[in-house]
PDB file of N, CA and C in Angstrom:
ATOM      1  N   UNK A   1     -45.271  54.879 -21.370  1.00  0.00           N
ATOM      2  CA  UNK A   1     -45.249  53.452 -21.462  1.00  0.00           C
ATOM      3  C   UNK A   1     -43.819  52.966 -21.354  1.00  0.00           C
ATOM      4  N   UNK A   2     -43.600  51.772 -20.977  1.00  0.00           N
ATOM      5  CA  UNK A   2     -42.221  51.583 -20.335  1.00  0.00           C
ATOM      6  C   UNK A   2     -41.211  51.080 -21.993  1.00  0.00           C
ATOM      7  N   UNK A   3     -41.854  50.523 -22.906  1.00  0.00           N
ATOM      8  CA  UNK A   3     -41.020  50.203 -24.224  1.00  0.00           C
ATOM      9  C   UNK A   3     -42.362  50.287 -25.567  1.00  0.00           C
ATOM     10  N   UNK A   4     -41.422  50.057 -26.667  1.00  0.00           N
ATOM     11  CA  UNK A   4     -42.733  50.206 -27.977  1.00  0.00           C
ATOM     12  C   UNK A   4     -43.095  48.940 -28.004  1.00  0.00           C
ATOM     13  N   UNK A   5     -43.207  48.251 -27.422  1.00  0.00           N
ATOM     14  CA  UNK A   5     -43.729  46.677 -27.443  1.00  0.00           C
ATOM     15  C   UNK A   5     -45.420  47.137 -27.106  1.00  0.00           C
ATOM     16  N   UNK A   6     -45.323  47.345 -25.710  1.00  0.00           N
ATOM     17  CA  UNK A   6     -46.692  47.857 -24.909  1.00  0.00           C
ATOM     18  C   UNK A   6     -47.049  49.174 -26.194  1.00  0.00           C
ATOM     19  N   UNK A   7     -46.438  50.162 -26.431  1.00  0.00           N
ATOM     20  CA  UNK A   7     -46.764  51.195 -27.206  1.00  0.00           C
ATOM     21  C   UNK A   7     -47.678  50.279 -28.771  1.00  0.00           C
ATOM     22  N   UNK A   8     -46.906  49.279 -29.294  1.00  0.00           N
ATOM     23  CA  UNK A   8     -47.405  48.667 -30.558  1.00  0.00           C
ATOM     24  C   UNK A   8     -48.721  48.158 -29.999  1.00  0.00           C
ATOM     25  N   UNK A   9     -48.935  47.358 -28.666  1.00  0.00           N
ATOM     26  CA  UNK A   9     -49.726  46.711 -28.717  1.00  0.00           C
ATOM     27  C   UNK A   9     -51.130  47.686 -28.763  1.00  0.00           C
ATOM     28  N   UNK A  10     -50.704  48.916 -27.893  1.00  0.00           N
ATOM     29  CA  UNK A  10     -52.281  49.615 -27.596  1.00  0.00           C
ATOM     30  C   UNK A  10     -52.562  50.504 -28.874  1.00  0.00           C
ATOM     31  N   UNK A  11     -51.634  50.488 -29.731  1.00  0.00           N
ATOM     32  CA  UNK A  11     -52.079  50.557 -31.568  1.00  0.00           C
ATOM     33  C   UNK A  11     -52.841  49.252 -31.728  1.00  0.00           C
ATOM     34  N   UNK A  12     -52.364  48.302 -31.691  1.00  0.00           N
ATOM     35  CA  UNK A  12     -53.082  47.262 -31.964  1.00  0.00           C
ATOM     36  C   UNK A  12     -54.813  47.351 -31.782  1.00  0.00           C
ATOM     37  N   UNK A  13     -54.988  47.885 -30.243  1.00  0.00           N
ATOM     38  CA  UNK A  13     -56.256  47.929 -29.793  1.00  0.00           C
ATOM     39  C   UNK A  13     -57.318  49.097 -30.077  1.00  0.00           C
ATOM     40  N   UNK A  14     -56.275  49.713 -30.103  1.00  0.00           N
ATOM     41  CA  UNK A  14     -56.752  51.101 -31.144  1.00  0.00           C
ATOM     42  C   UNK A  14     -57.767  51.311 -32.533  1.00  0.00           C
ATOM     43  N   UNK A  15     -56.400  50.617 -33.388  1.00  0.00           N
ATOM     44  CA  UNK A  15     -56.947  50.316 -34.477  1.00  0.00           C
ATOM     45  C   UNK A  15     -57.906  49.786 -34.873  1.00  0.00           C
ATOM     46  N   UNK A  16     -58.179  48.547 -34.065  1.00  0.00           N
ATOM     47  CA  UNK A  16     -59.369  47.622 -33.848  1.00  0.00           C
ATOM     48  C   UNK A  16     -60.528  47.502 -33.629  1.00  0.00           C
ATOM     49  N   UNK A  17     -60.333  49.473 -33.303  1.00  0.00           N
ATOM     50  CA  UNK A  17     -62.083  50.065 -32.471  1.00  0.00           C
ATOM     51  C   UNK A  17     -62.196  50.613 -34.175  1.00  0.00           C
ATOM     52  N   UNK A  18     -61.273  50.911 -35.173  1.00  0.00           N
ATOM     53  CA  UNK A  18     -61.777  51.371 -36.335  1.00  0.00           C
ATOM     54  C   UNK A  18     -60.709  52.935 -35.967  1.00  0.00           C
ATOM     55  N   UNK A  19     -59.974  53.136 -35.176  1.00  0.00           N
ATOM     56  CA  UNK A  19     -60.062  54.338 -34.943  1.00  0.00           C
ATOM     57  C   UNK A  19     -58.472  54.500 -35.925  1.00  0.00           C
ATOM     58  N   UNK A  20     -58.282  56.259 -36.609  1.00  0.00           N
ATOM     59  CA  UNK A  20     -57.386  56.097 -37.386  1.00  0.00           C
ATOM     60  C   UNK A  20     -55.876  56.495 -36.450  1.00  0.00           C
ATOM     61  N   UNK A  21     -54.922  55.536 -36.696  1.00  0.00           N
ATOM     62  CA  UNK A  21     -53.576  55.938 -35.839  1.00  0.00           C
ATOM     63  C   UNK A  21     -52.663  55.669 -36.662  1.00  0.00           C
ATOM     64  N   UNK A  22     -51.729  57.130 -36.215  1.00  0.00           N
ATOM     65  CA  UNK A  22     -50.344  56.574 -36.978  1.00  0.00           C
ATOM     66  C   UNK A  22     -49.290  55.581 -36.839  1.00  0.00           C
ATOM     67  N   UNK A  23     -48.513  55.006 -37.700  1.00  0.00           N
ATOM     68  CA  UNK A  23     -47.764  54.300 -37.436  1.00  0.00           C
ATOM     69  C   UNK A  23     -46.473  54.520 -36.369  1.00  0.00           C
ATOM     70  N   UNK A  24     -45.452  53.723 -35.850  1.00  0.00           N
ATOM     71  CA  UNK A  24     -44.663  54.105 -34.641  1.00  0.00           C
ATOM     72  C   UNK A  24     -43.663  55.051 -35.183  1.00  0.00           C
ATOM     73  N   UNK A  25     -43.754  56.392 -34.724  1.00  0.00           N
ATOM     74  CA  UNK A  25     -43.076  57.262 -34.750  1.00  0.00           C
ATOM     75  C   UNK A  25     -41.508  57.575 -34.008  1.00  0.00           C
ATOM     76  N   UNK A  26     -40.702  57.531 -34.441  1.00  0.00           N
ATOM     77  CA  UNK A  26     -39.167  57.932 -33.554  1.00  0.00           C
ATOM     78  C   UNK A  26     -39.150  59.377 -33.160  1.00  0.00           C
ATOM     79  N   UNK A  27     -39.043  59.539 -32.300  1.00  0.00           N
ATOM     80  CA  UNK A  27     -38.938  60.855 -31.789  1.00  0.00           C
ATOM     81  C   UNK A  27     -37.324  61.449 -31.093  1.00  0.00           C
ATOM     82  N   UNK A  28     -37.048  60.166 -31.667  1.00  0.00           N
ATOM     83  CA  UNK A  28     -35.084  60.314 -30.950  1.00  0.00           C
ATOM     84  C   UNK A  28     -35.157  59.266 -29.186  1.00  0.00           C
ATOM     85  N   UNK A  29     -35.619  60.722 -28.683  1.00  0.00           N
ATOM     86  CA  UNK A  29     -35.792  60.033 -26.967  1.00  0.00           C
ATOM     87  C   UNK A  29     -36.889  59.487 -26.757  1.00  0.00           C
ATOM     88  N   UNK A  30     -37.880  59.027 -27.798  1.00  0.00           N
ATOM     89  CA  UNK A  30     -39.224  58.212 -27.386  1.00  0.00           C
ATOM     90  C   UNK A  30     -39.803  57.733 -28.384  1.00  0.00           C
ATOM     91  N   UNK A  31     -40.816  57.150 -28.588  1.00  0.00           N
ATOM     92  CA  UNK A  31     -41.241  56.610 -29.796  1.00  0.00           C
ATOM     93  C   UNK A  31     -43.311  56.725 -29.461  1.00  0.00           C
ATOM     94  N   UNK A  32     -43.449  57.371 -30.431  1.00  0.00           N
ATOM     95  CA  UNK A  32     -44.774  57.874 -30.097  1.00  0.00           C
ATOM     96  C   UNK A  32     -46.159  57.153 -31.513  1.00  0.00           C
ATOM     97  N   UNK A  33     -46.974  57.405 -30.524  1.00  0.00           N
ATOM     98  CA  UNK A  33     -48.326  57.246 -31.986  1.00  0.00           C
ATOM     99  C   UNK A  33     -49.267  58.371 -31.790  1.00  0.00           C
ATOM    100  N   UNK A  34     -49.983  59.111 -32.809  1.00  0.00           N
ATOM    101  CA  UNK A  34     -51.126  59.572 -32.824  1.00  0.00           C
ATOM    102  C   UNK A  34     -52.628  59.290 -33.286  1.00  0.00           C
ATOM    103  N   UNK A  35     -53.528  59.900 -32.888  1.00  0.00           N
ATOM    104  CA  UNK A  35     -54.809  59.461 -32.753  1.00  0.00           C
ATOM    105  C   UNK A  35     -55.660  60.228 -32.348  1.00  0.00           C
ATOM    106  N   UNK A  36     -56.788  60.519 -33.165  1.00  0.00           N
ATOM    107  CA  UNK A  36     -57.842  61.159 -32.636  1.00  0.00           C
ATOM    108  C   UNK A  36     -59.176  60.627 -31.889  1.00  0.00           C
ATOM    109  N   UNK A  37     -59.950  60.952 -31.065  1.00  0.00           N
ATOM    110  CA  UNK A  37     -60.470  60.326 -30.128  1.00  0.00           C
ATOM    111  C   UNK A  37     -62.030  60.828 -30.901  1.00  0.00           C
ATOM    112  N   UNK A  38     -62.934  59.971 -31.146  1.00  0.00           N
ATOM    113  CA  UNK A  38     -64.037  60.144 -31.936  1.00  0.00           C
ATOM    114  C   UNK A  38     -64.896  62.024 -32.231  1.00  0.00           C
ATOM    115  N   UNK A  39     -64.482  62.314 -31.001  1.00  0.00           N
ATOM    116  CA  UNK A  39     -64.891  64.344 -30.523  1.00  0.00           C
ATOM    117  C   UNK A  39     -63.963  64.591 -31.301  1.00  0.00           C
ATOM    118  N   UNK A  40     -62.797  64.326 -31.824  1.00  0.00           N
ATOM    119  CA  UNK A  40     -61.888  65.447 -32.545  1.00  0.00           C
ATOM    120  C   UNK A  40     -60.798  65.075 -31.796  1.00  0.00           C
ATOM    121  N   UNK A  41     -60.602  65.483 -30.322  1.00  0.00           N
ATOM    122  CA  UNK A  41     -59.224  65.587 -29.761  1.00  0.00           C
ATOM    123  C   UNK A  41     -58.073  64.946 -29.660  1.00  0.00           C
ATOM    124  N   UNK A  42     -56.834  65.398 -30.084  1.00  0.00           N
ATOM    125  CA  UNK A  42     -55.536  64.678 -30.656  1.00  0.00           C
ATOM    126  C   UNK A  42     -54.671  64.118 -29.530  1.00  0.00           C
ATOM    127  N   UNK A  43     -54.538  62.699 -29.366  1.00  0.00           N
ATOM    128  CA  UNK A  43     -54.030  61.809 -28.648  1.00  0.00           C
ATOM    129  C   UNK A  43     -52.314  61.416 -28.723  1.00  0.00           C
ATOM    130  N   UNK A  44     -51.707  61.371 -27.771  1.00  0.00           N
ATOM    131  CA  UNK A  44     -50.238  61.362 -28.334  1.00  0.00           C
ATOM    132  C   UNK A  44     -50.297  60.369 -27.432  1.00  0.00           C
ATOM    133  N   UNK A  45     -49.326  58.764 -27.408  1.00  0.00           N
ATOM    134  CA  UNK A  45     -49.272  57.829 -26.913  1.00  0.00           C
ATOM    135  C   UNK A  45     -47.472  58.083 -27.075  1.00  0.00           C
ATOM    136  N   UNK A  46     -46.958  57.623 -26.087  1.00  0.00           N
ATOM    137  CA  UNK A  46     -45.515  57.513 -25.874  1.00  0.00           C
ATOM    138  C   UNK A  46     -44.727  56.510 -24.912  1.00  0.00           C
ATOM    139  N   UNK A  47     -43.829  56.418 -25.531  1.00  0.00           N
ATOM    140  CA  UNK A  47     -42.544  55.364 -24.364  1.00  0.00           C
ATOM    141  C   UNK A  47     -41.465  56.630 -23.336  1.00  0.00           C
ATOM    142  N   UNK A  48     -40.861  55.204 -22.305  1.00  0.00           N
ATOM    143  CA  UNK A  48     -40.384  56.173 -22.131  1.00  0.00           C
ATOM    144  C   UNK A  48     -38.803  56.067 -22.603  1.00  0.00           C
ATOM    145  N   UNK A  49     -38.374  54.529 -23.450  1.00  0.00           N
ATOM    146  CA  UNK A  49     -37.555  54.468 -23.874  1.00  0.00           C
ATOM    147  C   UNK A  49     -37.075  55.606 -25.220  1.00  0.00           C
ATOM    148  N   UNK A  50     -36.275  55.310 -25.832  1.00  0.00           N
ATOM    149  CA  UNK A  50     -34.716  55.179 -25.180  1.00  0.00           C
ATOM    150  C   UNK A  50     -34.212  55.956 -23.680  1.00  0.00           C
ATOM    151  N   UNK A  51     -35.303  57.656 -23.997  1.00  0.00           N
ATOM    152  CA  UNK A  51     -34.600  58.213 -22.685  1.00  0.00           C
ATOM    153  C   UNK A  51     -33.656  59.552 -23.635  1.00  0.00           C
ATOM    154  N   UNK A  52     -33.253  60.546 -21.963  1.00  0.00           N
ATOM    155  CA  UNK A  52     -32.674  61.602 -23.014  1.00  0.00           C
ATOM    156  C   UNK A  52     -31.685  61.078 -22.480  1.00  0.00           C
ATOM    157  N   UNK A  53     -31.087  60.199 -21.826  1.00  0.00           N
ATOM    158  CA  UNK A  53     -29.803  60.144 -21.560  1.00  0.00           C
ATOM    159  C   UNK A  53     -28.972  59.486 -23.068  1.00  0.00           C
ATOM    160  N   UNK A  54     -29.647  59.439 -24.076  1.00  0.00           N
ATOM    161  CA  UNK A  54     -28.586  59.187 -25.277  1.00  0.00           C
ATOM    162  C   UNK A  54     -28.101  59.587 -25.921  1.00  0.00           C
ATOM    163  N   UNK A  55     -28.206  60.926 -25.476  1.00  0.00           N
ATOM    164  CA  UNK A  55     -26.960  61.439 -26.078  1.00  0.00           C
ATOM    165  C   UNK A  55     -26.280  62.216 -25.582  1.00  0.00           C
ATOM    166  N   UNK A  56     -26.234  62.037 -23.843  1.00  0.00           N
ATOM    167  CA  UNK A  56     -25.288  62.937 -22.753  1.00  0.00           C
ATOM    168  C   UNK A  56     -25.653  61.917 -21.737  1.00  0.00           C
ATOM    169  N   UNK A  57     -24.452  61.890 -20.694  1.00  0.00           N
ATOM    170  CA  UNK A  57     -24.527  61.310 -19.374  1.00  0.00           C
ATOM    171  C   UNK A  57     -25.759  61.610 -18.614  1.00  0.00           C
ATOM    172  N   UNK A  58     -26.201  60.708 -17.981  1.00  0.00           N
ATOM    173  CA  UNK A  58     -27.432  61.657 -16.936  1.00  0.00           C
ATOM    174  C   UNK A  58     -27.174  62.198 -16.330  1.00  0.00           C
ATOM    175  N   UNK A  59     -25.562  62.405 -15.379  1.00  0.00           N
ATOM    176  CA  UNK A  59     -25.344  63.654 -14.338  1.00  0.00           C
ATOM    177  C   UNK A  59     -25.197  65.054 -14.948  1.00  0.00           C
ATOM    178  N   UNK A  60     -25.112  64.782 -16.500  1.00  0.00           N
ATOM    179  CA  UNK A  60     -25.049  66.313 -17.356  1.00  0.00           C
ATOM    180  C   UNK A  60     -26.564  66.605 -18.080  1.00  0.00           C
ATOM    181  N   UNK A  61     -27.460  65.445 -17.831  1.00  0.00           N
ATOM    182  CA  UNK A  61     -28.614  66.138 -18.313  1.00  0.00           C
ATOM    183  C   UNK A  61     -28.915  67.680 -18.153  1.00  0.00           C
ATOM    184  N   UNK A  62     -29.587  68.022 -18.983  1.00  0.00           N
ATOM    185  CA  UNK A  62     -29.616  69.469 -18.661  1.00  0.00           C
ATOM    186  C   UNK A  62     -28.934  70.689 -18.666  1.00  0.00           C
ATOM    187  N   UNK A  63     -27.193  70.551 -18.794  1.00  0.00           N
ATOM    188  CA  UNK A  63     -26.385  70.573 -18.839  1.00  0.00           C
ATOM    189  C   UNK A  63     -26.431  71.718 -20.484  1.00  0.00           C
ATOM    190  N   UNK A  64     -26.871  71.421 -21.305  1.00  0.00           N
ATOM    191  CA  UNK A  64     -26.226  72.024 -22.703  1.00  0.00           C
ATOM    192  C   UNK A  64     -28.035  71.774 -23.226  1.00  0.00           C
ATOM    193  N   UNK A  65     -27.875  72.393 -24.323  1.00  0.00           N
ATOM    194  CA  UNK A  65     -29.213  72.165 -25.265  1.00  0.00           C
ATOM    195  C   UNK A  65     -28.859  70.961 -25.989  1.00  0.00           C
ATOM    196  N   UNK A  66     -29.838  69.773 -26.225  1.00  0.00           N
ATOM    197  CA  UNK A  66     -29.807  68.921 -27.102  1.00  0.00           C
ATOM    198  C   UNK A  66     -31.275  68.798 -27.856  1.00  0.00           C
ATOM    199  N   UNK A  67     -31.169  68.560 -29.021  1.00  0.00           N
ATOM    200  CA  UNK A  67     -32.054  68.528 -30.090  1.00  0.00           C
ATOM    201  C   UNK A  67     -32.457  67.375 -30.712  1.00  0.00           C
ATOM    202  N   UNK A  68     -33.810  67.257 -31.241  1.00  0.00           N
ATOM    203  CA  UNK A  68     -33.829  66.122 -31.918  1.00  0.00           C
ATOM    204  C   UNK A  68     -33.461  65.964 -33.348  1.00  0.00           C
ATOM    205  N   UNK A  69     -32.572  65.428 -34.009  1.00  0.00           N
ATOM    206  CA  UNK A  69     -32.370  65.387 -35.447  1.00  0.00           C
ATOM    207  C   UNK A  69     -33.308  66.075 -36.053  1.00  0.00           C
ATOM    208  N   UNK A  70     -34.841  66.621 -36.068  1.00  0.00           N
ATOM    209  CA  UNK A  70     -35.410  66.623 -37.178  1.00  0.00           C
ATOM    210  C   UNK A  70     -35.236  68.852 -36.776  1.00  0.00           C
ATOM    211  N   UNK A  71     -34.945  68.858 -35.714  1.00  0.00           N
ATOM    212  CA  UNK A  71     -34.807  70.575 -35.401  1.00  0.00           C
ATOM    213  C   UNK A  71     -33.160  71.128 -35.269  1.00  0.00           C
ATOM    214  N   UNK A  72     -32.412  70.217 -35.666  1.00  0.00           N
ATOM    215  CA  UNK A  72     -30.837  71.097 -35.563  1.00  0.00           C
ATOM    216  C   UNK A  72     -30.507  71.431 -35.954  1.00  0.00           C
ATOM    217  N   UNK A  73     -30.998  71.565 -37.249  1.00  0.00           N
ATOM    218  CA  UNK A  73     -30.942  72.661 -38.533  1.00  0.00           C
ATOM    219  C   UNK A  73     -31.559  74.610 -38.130  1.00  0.00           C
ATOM    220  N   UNK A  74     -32.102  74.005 -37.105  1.00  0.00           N
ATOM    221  CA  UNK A  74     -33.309  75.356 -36.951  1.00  0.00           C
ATOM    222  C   UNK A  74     -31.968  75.537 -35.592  1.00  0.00           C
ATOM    223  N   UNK A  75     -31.186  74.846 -35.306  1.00  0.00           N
ATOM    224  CA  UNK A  75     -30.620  75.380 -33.514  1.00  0.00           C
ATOM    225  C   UNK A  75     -30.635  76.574 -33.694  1.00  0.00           C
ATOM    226  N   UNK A  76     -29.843  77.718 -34.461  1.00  0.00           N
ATOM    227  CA  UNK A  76     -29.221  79.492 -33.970  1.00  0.00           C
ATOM    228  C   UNK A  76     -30.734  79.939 -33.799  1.00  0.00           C
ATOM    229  N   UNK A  77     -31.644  79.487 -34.431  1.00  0.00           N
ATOM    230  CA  UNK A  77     -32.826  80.500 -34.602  1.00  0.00           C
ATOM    231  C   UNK A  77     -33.482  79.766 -33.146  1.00  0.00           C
ATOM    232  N   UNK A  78     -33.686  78.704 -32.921  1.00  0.00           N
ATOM    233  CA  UNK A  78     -33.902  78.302 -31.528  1.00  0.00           C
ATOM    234  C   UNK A  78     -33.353  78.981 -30.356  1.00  0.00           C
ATOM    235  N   UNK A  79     -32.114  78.861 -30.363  1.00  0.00           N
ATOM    236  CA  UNK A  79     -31.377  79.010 -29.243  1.00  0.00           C
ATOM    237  C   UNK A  79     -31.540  80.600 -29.057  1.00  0.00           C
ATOM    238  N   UNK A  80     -31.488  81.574 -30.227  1.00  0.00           N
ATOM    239  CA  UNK A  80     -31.959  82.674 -30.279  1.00  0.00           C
ATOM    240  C   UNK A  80     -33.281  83.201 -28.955  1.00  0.00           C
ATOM    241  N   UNK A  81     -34.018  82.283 -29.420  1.00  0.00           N
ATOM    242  CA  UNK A  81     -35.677  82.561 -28.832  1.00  0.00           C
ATOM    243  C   UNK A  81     -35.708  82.215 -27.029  1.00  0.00           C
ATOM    244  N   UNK A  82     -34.599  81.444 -26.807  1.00  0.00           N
ATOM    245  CA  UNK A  82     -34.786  80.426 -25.764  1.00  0.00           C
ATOM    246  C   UNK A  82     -34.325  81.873 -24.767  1.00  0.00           C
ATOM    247  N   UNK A  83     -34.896  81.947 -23.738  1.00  0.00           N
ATOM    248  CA  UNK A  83     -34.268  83.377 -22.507  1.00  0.00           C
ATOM    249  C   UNK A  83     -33.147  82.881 -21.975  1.00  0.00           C
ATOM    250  N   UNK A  84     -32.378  84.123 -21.747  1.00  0.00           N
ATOM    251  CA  UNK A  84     -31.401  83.786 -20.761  1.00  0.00           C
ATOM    252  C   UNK A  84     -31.579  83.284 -18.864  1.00  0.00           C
ATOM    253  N   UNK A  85     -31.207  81.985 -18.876  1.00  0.00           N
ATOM    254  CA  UNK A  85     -31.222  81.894 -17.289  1.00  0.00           C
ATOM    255  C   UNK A  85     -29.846  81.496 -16.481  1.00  0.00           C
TER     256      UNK A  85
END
């Protein structure tokens, strides 16, 4: 979805069917909701704002590992797992 405006609203419509969703989530580079779809299956709704370019140039995307605040505590044991390319 292009911002959390559109993202809030289709909570809005969501909610409205009765159905249970979480509130707007920060994800660093996006801002997401969840939701289960009456069968069980788990729904992830997302923006595409902010973007990963916030916290490196876009010609260096890709460039280095970047993390979201809630895993940079875990980086050595990450970066550990990740293969060499």
């Amino acid at each position: 979805m292009k911002n959390d405006t559109i993202l809030m609203d289709y909570r809005e419509k969501i909610a409205a069917k009765g159905i249970g969703i979480t509130p707007k989530i920060n994800r660093d580079y996006f801002f997401s909701l969840y939701f289960r779809e009456p069968g069980g299956v788990l729904f992830e709704l997302a923006t595409d704002n902010p973007g990963f370019a916030v916290d490196e140039p876009a010609d260096q995307l890709g460039t280095s590992l970047k993390l979201p605040k809630q895993y940079e505590a875990a980086r050595a044991k990450i970066e550990l797992a990740l293969p060499k390319i």
